[in-house]
Protein backbone atom coordinates (compact mmCIF):
# COMPACT_ATOMS: atom_id res chain seq x y z
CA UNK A 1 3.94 -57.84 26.09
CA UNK A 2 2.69 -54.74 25.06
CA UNK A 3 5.14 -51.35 25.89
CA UNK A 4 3.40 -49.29 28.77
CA UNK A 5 4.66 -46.51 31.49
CA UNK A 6 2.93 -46.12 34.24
CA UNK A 7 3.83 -43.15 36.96
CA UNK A 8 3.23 -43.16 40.48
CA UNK A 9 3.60 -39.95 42.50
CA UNK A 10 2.71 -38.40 45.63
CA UNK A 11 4.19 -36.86 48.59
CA UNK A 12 6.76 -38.87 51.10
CA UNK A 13 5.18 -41.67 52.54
CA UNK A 14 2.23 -41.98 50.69
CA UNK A 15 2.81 -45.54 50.27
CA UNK A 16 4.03 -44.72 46.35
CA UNK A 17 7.08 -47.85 46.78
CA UNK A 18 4.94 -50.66 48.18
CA UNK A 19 1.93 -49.88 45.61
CA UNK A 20 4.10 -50.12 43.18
CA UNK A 21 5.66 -53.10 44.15
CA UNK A 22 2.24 -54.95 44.75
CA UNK A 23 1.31 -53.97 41.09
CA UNK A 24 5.40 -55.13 39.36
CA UNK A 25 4.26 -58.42 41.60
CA UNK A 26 0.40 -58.04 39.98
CA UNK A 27 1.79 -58.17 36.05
CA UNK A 28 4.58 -60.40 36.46
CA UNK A 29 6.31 -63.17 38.97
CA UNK A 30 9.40 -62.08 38.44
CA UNK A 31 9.92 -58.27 38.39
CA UNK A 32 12.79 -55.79 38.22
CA UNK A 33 13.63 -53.51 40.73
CA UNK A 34 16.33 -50.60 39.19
CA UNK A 35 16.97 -48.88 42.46
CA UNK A 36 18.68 -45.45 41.20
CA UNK A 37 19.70 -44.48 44.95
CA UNK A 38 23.33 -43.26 46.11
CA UNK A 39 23.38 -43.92 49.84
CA UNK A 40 24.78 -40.92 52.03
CA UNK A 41 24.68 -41.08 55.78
CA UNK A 42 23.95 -44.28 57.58
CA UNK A 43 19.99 -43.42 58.24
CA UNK A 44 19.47 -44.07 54.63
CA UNK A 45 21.50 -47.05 54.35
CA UNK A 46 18.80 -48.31 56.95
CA UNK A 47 15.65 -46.91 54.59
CA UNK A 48 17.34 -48.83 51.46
CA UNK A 49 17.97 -52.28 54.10
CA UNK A 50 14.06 -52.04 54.69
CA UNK A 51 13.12 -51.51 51.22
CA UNK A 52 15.07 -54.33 50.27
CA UNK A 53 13.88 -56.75 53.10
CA UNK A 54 10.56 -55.77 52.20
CA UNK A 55 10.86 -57.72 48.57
CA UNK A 56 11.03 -61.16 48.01
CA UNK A 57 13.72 -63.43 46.34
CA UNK A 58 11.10 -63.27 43.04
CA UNK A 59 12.68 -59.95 42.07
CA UNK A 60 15.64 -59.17 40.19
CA UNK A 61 17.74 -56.37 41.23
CA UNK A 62 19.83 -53.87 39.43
CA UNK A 63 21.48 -51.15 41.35
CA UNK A 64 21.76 -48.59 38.58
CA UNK A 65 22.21 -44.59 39.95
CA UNK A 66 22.02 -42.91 36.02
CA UNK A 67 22.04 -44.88 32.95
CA UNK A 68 19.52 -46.98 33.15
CA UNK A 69 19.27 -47.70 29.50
CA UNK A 70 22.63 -50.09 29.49
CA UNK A 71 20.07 -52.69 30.72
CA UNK A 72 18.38 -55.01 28.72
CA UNK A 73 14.78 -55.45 30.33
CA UNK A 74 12.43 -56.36 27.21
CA UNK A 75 9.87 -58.21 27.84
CA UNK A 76 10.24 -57.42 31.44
CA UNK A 77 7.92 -55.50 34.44
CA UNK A 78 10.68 -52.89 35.47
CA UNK A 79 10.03 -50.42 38.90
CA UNK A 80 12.41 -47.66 38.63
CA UNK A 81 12.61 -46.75 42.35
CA UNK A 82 12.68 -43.27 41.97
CA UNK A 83 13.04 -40.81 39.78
CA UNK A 84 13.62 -38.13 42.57
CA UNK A 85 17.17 -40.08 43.94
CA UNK A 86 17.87 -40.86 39.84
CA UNK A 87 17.14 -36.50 38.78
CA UNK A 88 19.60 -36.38 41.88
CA UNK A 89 22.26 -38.07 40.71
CA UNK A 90 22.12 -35.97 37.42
CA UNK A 91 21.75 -32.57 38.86
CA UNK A 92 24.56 -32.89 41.29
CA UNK A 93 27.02 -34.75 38.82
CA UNK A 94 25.99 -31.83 36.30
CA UNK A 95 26.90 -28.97 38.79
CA UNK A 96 23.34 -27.91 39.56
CA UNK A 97 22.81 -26.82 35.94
CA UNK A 98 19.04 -27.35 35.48
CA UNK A 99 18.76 -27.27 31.86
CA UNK A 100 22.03 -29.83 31.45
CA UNK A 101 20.38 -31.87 34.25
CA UNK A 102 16.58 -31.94 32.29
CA UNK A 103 18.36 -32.85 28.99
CA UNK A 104 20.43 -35.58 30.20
CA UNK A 105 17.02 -36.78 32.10
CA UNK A 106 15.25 -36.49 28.93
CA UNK A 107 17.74 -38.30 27.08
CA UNK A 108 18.48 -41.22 29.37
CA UNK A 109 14.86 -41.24 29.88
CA UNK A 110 13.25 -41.89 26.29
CA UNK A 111 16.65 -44.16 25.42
CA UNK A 112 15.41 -46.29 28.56
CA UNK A 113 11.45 -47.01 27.23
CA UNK A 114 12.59 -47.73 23.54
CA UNK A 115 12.62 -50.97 25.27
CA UNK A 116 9.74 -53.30 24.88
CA UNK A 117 8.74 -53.33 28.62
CA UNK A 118 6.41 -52.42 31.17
CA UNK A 119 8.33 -49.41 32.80
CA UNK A 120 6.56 -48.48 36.41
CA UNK A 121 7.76 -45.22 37.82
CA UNK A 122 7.67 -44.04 41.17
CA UNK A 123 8.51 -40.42 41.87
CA UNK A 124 7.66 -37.53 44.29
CA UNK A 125 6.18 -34.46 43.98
CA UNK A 126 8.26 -32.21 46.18
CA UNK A 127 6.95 -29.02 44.78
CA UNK A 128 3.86 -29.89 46.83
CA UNK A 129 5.66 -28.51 49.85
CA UNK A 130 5.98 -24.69 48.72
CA UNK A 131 8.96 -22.35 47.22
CA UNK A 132 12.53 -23.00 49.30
CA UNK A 133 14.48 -20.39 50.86
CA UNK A 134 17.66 -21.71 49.04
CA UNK A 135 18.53 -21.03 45.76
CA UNK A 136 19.84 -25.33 44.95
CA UNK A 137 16.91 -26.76 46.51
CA UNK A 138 14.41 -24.49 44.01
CA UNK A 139 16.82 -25.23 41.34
CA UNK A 140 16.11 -29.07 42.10
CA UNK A 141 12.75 -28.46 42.78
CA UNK A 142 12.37 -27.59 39.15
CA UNK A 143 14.22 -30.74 37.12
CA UNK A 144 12.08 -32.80 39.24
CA UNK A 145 9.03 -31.15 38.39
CA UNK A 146 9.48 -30.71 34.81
CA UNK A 147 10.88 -34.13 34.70
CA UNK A 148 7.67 -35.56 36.37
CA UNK A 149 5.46 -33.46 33.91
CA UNK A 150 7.98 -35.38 30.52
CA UNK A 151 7.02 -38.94 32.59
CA UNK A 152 3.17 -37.99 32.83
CA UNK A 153 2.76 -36.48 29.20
CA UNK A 154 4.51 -39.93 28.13
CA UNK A 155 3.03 -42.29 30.69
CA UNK A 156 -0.05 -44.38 29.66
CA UNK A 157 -1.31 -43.95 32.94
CA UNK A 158 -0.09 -41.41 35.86
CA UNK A 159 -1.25 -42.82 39.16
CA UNK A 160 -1.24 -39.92 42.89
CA UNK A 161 -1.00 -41.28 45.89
CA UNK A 162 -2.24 -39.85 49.00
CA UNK A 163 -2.34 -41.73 52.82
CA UNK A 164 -1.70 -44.99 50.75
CA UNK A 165 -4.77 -44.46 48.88
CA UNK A 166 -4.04 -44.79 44.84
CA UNK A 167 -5.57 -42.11 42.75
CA UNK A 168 -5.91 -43.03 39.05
CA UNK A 169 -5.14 -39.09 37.26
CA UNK A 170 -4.49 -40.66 33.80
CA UNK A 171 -5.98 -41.78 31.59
């Protein structure tokens, strides 16, 4: 197995989870799912229940919310499911502090894809949906940008999808 990243983006509900999921399933019978999500409120307990009914018993799951690196996955097909909830976790554990957030992103990021392992990425692109009135939400608005732009320059192939149709942007 050959080292590859592959990012998925696109706006909410663009079908970016269960096209990723159908490809983890296309290069390997038994892929990992790192879910990076912290649940908050009970409506997205019920959003994590369906995304885990939704996968089959072939998938190993690791419920990791930051350092995903303290797994060993080489020689493994790994969906990181997403980076949004996982530059979350960062950037409110880090006080909103964009530029602590980014590094520690960075960091965690590039220690995570030493491994030899096909990483698949899903992530949104919230920026999509024009400048917030409040000050944290911009603030977050730009870690996850620039963190999608370090995935993309990195990623072997960058992948938008829009009304569940997948646009190849890269190569």
């Amino acid at each position: 197995m050959e080292r590859q990243i592959i990012l998925i983006t696109g706006g909410s509900r663009s079908g970016k989870s269960t096209y990723a999921e159908k490809l983890a399933l296309s290069l390997s019978d038994s892929p990992v799912y790192m879910a990076t999500a912290r649940i908050w409120d009970e409506e997205f307990r019920q959003r994590v229940i369906a995304h885990q009914q939704r996968r089959g018993p072939e998938w190993s799951n690791i419920e990791e919310n930051k350092y995903l690196s303290q797994h060993a996955l080489a020689e493994k097909v790994v969906l990181v499911d997403c980076v949004t909830l996982w530059c979350t976790n960062f950037f409110f554990d880090l006080n909103a502090d964009v530029q602590v957030a980014l590094d520690a992103l960075q960091k965690e990021f590039d220690l995570l894809t030493r491994q030899n392992a096909i990483f698949i990425f899903v992530t949104n692109e919230i920026g999509m949906g024009g400048v917030s009135p409040n000050e944290i939400q911009r603030k977050f608005t730009d870690v996850q940008g620039w963190m999608n732009q370090y995935i993309a320059a990195r990623a072997d192939k960058v992948i938008c999808m829009i009304s569940g149709i997948p646009l190849q942007i890269k190569p």
